[in-house]
Protein backbone atom coordinates (compact mmCIF):
# COMPACT_ATOMS: atom_id res chain seq x y z
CA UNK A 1 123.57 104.78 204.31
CA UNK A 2 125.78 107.56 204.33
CA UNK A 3 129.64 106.38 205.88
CA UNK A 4 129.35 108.12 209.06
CA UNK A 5 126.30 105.31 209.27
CA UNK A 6 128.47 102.38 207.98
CA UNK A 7 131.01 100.25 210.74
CA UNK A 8 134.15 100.94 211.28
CA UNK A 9 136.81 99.53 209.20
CA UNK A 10 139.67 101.08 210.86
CA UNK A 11 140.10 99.51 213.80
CA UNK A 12 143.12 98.59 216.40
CA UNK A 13 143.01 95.40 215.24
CA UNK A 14 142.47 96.30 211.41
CA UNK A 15 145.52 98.79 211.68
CA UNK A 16 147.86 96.20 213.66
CA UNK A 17 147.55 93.04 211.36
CA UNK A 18 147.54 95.28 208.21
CA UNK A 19 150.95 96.76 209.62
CA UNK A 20 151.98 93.08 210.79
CA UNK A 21 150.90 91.84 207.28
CA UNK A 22 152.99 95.08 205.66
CA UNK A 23 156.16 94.08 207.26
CA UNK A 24 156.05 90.68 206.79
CA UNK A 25 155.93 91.02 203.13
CA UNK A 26 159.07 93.71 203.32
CA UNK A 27 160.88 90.80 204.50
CA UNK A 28 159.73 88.61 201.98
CA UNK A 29 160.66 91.19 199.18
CA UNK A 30 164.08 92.00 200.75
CA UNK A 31 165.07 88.93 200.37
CA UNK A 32 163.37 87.81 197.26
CA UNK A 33 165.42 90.02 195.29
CA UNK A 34 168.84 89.91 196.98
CA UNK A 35 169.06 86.56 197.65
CA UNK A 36 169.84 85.39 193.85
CA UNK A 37 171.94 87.49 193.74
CA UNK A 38 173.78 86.10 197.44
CA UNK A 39 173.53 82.84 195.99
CA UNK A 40 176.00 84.00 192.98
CA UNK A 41 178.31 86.55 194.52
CA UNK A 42 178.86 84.91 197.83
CA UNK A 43 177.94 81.63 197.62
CA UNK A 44 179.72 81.00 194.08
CA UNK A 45 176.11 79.62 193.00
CA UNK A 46 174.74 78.77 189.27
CA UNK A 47 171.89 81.13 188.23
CA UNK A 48 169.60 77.38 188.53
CA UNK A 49 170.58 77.59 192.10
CA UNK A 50 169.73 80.67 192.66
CA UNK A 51 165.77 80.12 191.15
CA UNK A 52 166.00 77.60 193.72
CA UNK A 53 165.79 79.76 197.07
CA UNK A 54 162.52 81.13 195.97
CA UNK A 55 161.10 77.89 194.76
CA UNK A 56 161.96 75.99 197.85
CA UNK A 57 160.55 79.31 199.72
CA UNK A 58 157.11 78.97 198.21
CA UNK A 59 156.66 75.11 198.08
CA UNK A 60 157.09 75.07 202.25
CA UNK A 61 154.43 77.94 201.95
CA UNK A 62 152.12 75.95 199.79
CA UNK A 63 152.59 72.61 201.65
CA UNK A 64 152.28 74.25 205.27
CA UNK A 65 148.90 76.50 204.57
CA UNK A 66 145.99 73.92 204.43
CA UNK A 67 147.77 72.38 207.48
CA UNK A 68 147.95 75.97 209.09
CA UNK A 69 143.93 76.63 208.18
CA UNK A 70 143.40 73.60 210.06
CA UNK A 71 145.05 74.31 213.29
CA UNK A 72 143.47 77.94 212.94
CA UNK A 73 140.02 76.09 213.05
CA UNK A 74 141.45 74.14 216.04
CA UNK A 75 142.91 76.22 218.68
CA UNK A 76 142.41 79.81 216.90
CA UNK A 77 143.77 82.36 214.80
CA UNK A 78 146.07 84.84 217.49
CA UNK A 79 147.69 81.63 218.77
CA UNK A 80 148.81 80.41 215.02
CA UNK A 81 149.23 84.33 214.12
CA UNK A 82 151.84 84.49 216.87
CA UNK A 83 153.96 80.71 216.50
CA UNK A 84 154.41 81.46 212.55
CA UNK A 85 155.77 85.30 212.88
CA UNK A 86 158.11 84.16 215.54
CA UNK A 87 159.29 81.22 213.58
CA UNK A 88 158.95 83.58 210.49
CA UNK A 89 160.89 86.15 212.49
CA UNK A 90 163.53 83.25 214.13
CA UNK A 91 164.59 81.73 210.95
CA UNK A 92 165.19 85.54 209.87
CA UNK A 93 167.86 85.21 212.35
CA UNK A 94 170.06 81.93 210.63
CA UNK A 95 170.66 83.72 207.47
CA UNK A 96 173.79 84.61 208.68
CA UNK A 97 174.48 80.98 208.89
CA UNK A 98 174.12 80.29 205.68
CA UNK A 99 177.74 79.82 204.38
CA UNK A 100 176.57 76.92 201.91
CA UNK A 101 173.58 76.83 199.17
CA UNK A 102 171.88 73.34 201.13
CA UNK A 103 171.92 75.72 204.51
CA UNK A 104 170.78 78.37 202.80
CA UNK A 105 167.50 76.06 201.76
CA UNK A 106 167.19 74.29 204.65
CA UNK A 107 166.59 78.22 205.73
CA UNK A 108 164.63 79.36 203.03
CA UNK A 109 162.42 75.80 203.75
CA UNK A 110 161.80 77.25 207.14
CA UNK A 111 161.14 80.49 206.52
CA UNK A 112 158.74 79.80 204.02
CA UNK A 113 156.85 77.34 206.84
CA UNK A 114 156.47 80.82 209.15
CA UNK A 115 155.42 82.64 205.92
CA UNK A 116 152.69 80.41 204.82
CA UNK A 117 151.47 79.87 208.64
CA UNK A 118 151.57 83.80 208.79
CA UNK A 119 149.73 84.25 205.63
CA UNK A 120 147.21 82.13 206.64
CA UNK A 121 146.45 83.43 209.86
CA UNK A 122 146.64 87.41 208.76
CA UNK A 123 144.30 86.20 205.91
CA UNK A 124 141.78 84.61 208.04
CA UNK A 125 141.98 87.54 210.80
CA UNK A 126 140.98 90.11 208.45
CA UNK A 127 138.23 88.49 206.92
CA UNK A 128 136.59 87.57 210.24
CA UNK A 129 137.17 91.24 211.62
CA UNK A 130 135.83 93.03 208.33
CA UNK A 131 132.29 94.30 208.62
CA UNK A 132 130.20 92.31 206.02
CA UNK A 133 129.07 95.19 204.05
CA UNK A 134 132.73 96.39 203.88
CA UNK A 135 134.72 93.19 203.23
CA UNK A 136 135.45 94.71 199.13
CA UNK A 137 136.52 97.91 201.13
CA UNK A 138 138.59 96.42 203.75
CA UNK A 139 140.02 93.11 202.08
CA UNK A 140 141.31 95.83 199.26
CA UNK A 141 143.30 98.26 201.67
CA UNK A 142 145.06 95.22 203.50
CA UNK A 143 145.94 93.70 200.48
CA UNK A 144 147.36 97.49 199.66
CA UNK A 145 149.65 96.60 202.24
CA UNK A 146 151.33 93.64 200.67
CA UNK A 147 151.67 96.08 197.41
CA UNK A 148 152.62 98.74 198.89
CA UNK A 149 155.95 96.10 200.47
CA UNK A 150 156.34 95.01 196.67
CA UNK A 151 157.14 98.52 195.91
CA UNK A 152 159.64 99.00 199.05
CA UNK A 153 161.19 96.30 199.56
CA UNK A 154 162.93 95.45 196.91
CA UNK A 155 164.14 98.73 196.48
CA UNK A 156 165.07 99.04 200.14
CA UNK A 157 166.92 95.56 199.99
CA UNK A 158 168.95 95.83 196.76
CA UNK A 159 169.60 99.86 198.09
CA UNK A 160 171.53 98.21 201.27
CA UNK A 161 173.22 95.21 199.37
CA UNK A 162 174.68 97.95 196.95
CA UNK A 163 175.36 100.46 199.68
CA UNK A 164 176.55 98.48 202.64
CA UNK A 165 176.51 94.81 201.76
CA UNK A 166 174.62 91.80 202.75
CA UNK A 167 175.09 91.43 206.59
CA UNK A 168 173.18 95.15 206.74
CA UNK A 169 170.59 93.77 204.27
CA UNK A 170 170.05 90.71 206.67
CA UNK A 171 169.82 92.84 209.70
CA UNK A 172 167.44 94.98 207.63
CA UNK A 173 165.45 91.59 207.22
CA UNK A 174 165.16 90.92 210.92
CA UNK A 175 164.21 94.17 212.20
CA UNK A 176 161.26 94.03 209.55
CA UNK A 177 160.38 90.50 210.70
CA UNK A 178 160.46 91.49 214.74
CA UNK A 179 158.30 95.11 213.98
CA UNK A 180 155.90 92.89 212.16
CA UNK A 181 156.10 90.45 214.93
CA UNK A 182 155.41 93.23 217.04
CA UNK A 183 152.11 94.55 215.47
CA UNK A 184 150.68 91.28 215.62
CA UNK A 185 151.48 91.18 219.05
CA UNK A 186 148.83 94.45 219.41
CA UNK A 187 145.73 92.18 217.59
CA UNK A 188 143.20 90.96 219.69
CA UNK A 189 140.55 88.57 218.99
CA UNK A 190 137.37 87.45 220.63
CA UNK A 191 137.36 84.30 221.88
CA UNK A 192 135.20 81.60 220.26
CA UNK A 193 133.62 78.48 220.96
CA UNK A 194 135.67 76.00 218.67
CA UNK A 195 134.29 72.20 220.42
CA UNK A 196 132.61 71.13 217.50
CA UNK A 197 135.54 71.93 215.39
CA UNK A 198 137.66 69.51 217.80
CA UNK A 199 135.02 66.54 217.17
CA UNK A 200 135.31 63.93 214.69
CA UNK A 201 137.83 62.68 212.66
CA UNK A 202 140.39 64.12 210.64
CA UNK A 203 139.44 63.72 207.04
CA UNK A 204 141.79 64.57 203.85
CA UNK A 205 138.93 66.87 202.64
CA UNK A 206 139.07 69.57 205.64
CA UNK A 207 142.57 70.62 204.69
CA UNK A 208 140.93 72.46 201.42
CA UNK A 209 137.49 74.58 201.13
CA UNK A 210 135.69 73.32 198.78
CA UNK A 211 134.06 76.66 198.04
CA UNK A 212 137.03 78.51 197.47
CA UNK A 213 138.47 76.29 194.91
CA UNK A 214 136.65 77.69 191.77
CA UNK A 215 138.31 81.50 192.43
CA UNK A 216 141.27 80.02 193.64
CA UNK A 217 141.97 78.62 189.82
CA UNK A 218 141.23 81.72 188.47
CA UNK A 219 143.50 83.78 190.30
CA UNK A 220 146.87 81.37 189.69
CA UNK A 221 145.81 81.48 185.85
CA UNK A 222 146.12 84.76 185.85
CA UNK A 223 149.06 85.13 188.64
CA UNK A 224 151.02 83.11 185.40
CA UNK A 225 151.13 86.51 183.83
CA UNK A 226 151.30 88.82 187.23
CA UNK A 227 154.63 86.25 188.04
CA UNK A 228 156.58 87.53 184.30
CA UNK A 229 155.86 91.37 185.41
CA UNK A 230 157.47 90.43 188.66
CA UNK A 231 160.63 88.19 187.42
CA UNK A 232 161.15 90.54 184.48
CA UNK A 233 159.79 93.35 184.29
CA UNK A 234 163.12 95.28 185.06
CA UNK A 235 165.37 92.82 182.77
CA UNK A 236 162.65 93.66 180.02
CA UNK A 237 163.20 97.44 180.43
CA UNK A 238 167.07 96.75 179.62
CA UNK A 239 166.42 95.21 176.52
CA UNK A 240 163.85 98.21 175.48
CA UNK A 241 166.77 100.70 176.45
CA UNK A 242 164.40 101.81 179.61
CA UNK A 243 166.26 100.98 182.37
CA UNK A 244 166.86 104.06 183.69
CA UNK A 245 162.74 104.25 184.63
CA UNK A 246 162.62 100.08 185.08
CA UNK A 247 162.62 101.17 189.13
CA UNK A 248 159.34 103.10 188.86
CA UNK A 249 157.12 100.55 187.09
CA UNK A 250 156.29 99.44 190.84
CA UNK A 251 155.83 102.94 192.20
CA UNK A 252 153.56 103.90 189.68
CA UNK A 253 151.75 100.55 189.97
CA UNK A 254 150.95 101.65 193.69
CA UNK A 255 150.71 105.15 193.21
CA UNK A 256 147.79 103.87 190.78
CA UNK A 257 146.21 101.48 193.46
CA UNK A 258 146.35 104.49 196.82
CA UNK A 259 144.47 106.34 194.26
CA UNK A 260 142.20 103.80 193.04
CA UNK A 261 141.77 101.95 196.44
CA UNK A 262 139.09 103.83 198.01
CA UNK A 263 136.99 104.33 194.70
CA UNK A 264 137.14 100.25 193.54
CA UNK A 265 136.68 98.35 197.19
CA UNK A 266 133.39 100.49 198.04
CA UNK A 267 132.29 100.21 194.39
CA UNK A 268 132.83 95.98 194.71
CA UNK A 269 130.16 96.09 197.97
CA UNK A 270 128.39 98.27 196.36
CA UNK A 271 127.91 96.64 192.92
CA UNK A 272 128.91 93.12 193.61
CA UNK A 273 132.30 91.54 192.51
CA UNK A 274 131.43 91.00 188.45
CA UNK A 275 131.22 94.57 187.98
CA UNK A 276 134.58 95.34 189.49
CA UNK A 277 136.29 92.07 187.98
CA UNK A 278 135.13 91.96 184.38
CA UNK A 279 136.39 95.94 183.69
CA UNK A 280 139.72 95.00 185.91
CA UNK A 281 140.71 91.74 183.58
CA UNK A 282 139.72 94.02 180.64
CA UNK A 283 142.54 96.99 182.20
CA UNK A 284 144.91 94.26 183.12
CA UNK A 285 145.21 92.98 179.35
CA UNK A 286 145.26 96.59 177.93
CA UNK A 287 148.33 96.96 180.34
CA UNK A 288 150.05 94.41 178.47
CA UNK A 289 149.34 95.44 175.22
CA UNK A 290 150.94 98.70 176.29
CA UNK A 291 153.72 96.92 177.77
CA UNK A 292 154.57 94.55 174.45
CA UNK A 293 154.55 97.11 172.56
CA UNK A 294 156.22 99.98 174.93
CA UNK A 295 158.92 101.95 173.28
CA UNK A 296 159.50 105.25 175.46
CA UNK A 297 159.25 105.74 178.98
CA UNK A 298 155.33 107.08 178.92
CA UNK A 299 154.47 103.92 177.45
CA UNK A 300 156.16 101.88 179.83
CA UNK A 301 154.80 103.39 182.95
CA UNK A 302 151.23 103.38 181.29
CA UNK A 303 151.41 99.83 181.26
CA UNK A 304 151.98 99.85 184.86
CA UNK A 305 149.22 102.28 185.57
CA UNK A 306 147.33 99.98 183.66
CA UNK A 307 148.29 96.86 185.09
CA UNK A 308 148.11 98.28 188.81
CA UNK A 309 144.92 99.07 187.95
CA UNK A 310 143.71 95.97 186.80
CA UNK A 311 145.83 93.56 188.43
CA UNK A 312 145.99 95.11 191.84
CA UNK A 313 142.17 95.38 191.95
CA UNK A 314 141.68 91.84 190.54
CA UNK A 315 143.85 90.43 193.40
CA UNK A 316 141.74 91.30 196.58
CA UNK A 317 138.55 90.94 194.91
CA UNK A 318 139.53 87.41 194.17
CA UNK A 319 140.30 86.36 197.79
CA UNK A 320 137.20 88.80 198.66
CA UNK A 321 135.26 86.19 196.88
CA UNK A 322 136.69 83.50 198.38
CA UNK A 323 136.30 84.09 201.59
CA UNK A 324 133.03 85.42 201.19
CA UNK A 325 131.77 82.44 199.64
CA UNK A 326 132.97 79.98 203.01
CA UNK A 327 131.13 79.38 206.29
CA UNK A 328 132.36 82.06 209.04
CA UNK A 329 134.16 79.40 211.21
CA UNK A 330 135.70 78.21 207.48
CA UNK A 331 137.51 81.63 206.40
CA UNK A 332 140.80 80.61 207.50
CA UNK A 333 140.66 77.21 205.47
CA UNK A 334 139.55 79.46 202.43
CA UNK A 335 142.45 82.00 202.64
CA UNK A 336 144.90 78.91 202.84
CA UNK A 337 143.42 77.40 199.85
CA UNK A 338 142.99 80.50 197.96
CA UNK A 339 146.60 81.75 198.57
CA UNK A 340 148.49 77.90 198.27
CA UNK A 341 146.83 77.67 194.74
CA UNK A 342 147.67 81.36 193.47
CA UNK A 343 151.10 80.48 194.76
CA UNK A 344 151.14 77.70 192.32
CA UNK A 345 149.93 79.89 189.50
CA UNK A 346 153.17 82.30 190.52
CA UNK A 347 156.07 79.31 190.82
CA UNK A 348 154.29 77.81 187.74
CA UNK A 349 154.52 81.28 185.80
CA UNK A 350 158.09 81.84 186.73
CA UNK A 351 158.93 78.83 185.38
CA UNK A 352 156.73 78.51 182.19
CA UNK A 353 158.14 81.96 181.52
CA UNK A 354 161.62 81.70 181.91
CA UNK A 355 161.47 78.61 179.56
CA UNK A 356 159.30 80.92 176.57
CA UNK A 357 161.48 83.72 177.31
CA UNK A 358 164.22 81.64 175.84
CA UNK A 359 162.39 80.67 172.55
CA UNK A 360 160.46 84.25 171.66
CA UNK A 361 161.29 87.97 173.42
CA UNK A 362 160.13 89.63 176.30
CA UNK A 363 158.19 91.91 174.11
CA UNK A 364 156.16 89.05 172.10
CA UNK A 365 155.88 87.45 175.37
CA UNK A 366 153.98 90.20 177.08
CA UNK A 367 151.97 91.46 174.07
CA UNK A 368 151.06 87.59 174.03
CA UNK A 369 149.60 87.33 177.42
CA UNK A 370 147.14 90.20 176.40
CA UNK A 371 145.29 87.79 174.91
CA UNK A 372 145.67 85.02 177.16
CA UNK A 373 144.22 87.36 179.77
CA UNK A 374 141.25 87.96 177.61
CA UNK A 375 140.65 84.55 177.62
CA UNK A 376 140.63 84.73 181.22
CA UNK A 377 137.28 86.52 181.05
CA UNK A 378 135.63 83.32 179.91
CA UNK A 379 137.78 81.41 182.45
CA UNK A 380 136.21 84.27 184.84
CA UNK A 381 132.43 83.57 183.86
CA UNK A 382 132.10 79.39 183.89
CA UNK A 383 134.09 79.17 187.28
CA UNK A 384 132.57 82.03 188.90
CA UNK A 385 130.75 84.74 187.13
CA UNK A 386 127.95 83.53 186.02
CA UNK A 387 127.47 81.93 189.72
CA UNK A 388 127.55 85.29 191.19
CA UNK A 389 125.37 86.61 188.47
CA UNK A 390 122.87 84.21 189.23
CA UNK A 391 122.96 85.20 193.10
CA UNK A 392 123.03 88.88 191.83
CA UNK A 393 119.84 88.40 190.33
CA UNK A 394 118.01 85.81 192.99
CA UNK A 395 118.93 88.90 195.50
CA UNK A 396 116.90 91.09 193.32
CA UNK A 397 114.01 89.17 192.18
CA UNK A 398 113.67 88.64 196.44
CA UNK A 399 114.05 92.05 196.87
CA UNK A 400 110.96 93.08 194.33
C-alpha cells in the first residue's frame, strides 16, 4: 500500500493536540530550568530546596494520572483535556505569588496536578485518533513534539531570566500555557457511548492497566539514565572543558530525531516494535560510551546524535507498545500508567544520580550506564520482547 493509499495522520485534530502537547511541555521546560535557580537567587533557597520544586512537581503528576485515566474513561477525554490545561494554565498565573519556598510548592503541587491530568488526556487522544496501521508513525511525531520543547525551552527560559529577569520569564510561562490551552481548544472528538464504563463499582485495580505495566518498567529503568543526560549533561560539559558547545547537545539530539522521525515510526509498523527497539537500546548505550569517554567537541555531540537516536526512538515506541497492547476504551488508563511509572524512573534517576555523582565522576558515571543499558536488552526481552516475538510469529504462521 503505497502512502497516498494509507489514512491520514495529519489531521486537525492530530495537528492541534500535538501543538497543545508542544506548548505545554515549553512551559514545563521553562520552568524546570529557571526555577532552581529562582529558588536560590530570589528566594535565598539551599540547592536541597531547590531539587525540591521539581520533585514536588512530578509526585502531584504521578499521584493525579491513574485518577485522571479514570475520569477520562468516565465522562471523556476533551472534557478532562480542557479542566487540566486551564488549571495547568491558571496555576501558571500564581507564580508571581510565590514570595516564599512553601508557596512556591504549594504552586509547583498544583501545577504538576494540571500537568499530569494534561498528559494523560493528550496521551490518550492521540492514541485513539491514530490510524492503527500508523500508531509507530504517529505516536513518534507527537512525541517529537515534547522533544522538540526540551530543546526550546530551556534555552528560551534561561535566555529571558539572563536577559530580562524572572517576571518576563513567568509571563513567557503563561503565554505558552494559554497558546497551548488554546490548541486544545481546536480538538474535537467523537462522542462515545461510555454507560458501561459508569457501571459497577470502583475497584483499586482500574486506576492501573494491567497490560501496560510490563513496558511501563522498562521505560523508567532506562529513563534512570535518560534523567543524568537531562540534570547534567551541561554541568558535565564544564568539567570536560566543553561548555562552550554544552547548549547544542539538545539541538543536535533533535536535529537527529526530525531526521530520523519519518524513517524509524513507519519502519516500527512496518516491522513490528523488536526490530526498532533492540537496534535503538543498542545506539542508546553506544551514545554513552561516546559520552564517558568524550574529550573534544565532535565527540560530545556524537554522543548526542547517538543518544537522540536511540533514546528518542526508544521513548515513543515504548508508550506505542503500551497503548497498543490495552483495550480501545482502556488507552487513556494505559498512557497514565505508562507515563506515572517512567516518571518514577526520572525522579528516581535524578536522585540515584546526584548521590553517585558525589562518590565517582560524571565521566565514569556515564561510561557506566553503557553497560547498564545493555543490560536493559535482557530487561527488554523477559518483560516484553519475547511476548511480541511470539505474536510476531503466531501472525505469520496464520498468515501461511
Amino acid at each position: 500500500m503505497n502512502d497516498n493509499q494509507q489514512p491520514r495522520l495529519w489531521t486537525k485534530n492530530f495537528i492541534s493536540i500535538s501543538i497543545s502537547n508542544f506548548f505545554l511541555f515549553m512551559t514545563f521546560y521553562f520552568l524546570l530550568v529557571t526555577l532552581p535557580i529562582y529558588v536560590i537567587q530570589e528566594l535565598n533557597g539551599k540547592e536541597s530546596e531547590a531539587g525540591l520544586v521539581t520533585t514536588v512537581f512530578l509526585l502531584s503528576a504521578i499521584i493525579i494520572r491513574p485518577f485522571a485515566g479514570r475520569w477520562i474513561e468516565k465522562i471523556g477525554s476533551r472534557k478532562i483535556l480542557l479542566t487540566s490545561l486551564f488549571v495547568f494554565a491558571g496555576a501558571s498565573f500564581f507564580y508571581f505569588a510565590a514570595n516564599t519556598i512553601w508557596s512556591l510548592m504549594a504552586i509547583r503541587f498544583l501545577h504538576g496536578i494540571g500537568f499530569g491530568m494534561a498528559t494523560t488526556a493528550t496521551g490518550g487522544i492521540v492514541a485513539s485518533i491514530i490510524p492503527d496501521s500508523r500508531r509507530g508513525e504517529g505516536m513518534g511525531y507527537f512525541v517529537l513534539s515534547s522533544n522538540l520543547a526540551m530543546v526550546m525551552g530551556p534555552f528560551l527560559g534561561l535566555t529571558a531570566m539572563q536577559e530580562w529577569g524572572v517576571t518576563v520569564m513567568f509571563w513567557m510561562s503563561i503565554v505558552s500555557a494559554l497558546i497551548g490551552l488554546g490548541a486544545g481548544l481546536f480538538t474535537s472528538l467523537p462522542k462515545v457511548d461510555r454507560e458501561n464504563n459508569l457501571k459497577g463499582s470502583f475497584q483499586f485495580r482500574e486506576l492501573f492497566e494491567g497490560s501496560a505495566i510490563p513496558i511501563a518498567v522498562v521505560g523508567a529503568f532506562f529513563a534512570i539514565v535518560y534523567s543524568s543526560i537531562l540534570s547534567f549533561v551541561s554541568i558535565y560539559a564544564d568539567e570536560i572543558g566543553l561548555g562552550s558547545v554544552s547548549s547544542y547537545f539538545f539541538v543536535v539530539y533533535a536535529v537527529v530525531l526530525l531526521l530520523s522521525r519519518p524513517y524509524t515510526g513507519k519502519w516500527f509498523d512496518l516491522y513490528g516494535a523488536n526490530w526498532i527497539v533492540y537496534p535503538a537500546i543498542i545506539l542508546f548505550g553506544i551514545g554513552m560510551v561516546i559520552l564517558g569517554t568524550a574529550s573534544s567537541a565532535i565527540m560530545f555531540l556524537a554522543a548526542a546524535a547517538f543518544a537522540g537516536l536511540g533514546w528518542g526512538t526508544l521513548f515513543p515506541s515504548y508508550q506505542t507498545i503500551a497503548v497498543t497492547a490495552a483495550p480501545p476504551k482502556r488507552r487513556a488508563m494505559a498512557t497514565a500508567t505508562f507515563l506515572s511509572i517512567y516518571d518514577t524512573g526520572i525522579g528516581l534517576g535524578s536522585f540515584i544520580v546526584g548521590l553517585a555523582a558525589a562518590k565517582v565522576s560524571l565521566g565514569t558515571l556515564y561510561l557506566s550506564s553503557s553497560v547498564y543499558i545493555f543490560l536493559g536488552l535482557g530487561i527488554y526481552y523477559l518483560l516484553q520482547g519475547r511476548k511480541l516475538q511470539r505474536r510476531e510469529k503466531s501472525k505469520r504462521e496464520q498468515t501461511i
